[in-house]
C-alpha atoms as a PDB file:
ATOM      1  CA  UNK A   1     -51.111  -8.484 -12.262  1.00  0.00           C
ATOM      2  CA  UNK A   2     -50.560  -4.620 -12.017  1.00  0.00           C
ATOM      3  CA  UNK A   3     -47.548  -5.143 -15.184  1.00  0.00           C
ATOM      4  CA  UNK A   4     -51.023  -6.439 -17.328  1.00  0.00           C
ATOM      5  CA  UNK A   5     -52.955  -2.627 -16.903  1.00  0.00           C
ATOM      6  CA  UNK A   6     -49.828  -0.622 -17.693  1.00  0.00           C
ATOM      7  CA  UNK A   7     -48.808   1.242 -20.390  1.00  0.00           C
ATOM      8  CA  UNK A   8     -45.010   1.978 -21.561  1.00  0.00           C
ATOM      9  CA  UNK A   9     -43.339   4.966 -20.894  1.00  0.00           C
ATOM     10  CA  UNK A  10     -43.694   7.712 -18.522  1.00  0.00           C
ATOM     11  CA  UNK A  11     -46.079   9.690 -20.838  1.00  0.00           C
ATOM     12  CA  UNK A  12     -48.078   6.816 -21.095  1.00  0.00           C
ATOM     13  CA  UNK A  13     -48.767   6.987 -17.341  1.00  0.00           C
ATOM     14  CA  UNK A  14     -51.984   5.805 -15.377  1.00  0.00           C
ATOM     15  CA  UNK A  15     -53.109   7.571 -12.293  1.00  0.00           C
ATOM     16  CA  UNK A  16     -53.738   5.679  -9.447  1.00  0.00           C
ATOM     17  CA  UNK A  17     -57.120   6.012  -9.125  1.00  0.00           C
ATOM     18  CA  UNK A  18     -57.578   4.865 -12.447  1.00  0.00           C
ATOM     19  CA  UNK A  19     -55.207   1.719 -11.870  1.00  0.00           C
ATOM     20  CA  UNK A  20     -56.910   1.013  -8.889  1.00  0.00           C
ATOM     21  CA  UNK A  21     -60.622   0.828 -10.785  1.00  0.00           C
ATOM     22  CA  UNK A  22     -58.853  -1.741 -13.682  1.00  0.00           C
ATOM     23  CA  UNK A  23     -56.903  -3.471 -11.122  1.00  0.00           C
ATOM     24  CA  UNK A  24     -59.886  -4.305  -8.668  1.00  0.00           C
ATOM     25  CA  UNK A  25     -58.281  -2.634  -5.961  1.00  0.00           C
ATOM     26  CA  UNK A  26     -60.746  -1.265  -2.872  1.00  0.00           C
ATOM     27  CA  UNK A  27     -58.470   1.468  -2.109  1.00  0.00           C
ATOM     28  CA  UNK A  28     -55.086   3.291  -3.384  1.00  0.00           C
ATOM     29  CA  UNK A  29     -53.246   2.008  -0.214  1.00  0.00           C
ATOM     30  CA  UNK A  30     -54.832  -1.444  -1.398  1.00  0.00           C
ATOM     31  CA  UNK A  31     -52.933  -0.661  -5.020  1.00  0.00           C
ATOM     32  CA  UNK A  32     -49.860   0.162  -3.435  1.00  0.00           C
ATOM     33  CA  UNK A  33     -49.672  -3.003  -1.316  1.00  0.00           C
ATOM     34  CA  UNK A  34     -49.983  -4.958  -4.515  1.00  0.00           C
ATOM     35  CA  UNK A  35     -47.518  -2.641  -6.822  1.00  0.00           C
ATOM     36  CA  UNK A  36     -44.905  -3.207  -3.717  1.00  0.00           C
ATOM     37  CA  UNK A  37     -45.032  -7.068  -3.967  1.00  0.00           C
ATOM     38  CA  UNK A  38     -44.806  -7.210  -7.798  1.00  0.00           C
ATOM     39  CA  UNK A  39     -41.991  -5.192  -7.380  1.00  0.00           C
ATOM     40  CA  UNK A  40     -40.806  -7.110  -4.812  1.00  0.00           C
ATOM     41  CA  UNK A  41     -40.858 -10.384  -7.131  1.00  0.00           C
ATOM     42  CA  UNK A  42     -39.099  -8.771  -9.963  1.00  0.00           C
ATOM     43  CA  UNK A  43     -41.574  -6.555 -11.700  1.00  0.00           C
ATOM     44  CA  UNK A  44     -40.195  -2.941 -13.157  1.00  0.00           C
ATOM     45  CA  UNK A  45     -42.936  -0.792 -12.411  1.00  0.00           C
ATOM     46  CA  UNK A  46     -41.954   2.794 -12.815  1.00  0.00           C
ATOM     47  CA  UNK A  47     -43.694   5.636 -11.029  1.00  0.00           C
ATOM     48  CA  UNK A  48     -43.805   9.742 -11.384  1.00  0.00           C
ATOM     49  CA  UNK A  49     -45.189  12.675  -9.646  1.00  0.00           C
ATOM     50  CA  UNK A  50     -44.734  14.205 -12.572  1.00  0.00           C
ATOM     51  CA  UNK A  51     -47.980  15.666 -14.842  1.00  0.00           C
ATOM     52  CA  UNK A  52     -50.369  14.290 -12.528  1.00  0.00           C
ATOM     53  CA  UNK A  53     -48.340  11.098 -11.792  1.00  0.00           C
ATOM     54  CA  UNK A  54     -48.833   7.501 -12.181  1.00  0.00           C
ATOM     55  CA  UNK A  55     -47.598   4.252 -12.628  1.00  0.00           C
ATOM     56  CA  UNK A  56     -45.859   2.565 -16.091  1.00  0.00           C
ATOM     57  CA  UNK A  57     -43.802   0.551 -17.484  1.00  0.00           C
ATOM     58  CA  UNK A  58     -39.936   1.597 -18.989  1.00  0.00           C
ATOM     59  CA  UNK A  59     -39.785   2.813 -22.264  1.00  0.00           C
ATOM     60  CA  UNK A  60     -36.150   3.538 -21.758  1.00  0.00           C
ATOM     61  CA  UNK A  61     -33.076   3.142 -19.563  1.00  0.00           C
ATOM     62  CA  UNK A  62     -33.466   6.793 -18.593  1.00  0.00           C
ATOM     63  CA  UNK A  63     -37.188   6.577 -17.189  1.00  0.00           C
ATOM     64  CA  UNK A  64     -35.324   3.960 -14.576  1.00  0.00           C
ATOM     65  CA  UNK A  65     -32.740   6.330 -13.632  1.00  0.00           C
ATOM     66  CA  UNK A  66     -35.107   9.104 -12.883  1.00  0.00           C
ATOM     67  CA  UNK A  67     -37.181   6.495 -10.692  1.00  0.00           C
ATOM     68  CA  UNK A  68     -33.903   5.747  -9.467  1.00  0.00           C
ATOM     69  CA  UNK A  69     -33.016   9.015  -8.405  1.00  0.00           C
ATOM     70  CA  UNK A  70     -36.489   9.572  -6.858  1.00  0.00           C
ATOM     71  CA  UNK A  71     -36.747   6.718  -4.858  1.00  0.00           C
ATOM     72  CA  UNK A  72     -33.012   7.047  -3.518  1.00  0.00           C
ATOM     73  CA  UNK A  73     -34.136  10.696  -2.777  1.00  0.00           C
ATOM     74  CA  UNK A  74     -37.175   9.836  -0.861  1.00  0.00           C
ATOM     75  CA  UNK A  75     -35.373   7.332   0.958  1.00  0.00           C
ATOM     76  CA  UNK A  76     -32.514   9.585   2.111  1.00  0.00           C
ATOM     77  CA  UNK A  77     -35.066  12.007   3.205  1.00  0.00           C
ATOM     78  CA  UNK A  78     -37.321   8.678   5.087  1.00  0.00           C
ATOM     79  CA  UNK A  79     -33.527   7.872   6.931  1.00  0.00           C
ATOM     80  CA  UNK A  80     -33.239  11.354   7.863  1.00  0.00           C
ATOM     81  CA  UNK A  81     -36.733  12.033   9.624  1.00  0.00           C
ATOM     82  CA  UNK A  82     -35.640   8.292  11.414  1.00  0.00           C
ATOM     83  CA  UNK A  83     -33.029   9.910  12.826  1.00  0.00           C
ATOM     84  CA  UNK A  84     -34.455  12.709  14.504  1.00  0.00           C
ATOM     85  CA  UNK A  85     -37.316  10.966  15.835  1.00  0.00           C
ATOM     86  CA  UNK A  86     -34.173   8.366  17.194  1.00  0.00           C
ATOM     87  CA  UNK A  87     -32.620  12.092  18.587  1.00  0.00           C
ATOM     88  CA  UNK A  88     -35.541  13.082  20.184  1.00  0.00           C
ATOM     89  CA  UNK A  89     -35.779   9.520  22.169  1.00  0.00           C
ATOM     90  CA  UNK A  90     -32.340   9.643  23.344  1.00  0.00           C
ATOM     91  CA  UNK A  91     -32.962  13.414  24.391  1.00  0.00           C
ATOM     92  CA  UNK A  92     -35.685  11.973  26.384  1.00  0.00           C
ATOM     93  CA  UNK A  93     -34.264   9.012  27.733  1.00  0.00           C
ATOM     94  CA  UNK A  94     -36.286   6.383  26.190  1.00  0.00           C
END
């Protein structure tokens, strides 16, 4: 498990590279697969872009509200880019 190669806190965070290499993963995409279906079970693994980035676990209730806020972030900006592409279909009739 990813949780088992983590450290706690932000500051504390592993690259993904370097998670990748501990975790036995062939690739970062590979990494990312796995990291999305521990989290998908239940697993609180906290990422940031942050210094370098990486992956770790909460040290506090304020390193999941930042991840919070990221991740709702990205995924307002994901939506919007959906909708354009959506706009440019209908523009073209397809």
């Amino acid at each position: 498990m990813i949780e088992d190669f983590l450290l706690v806190g932000k500051k504390n965070a592993i690259s993904s590279q370097r998670l990748a290499d501990l975790a036995g993963c062939k690739s970062i995409r590979e990494l990312q697969q796995v990291i999305a279906e521990e989290r998908a079970a239940g697993a609180v693994i906290l990422s940031t872009c942050q210094d370098g980035g990486g992956y770790f676990l909460p040290q506090n209730a304020e390193e999941v509200r930042e991840f919070i806020v990221t991740l709702e972030s990205r995924g307002k900006h994901t939506l919007l880019a959906l909708d354009s592409a959506r706009a440019y279909l209908n523009q073209i009739g397809e």
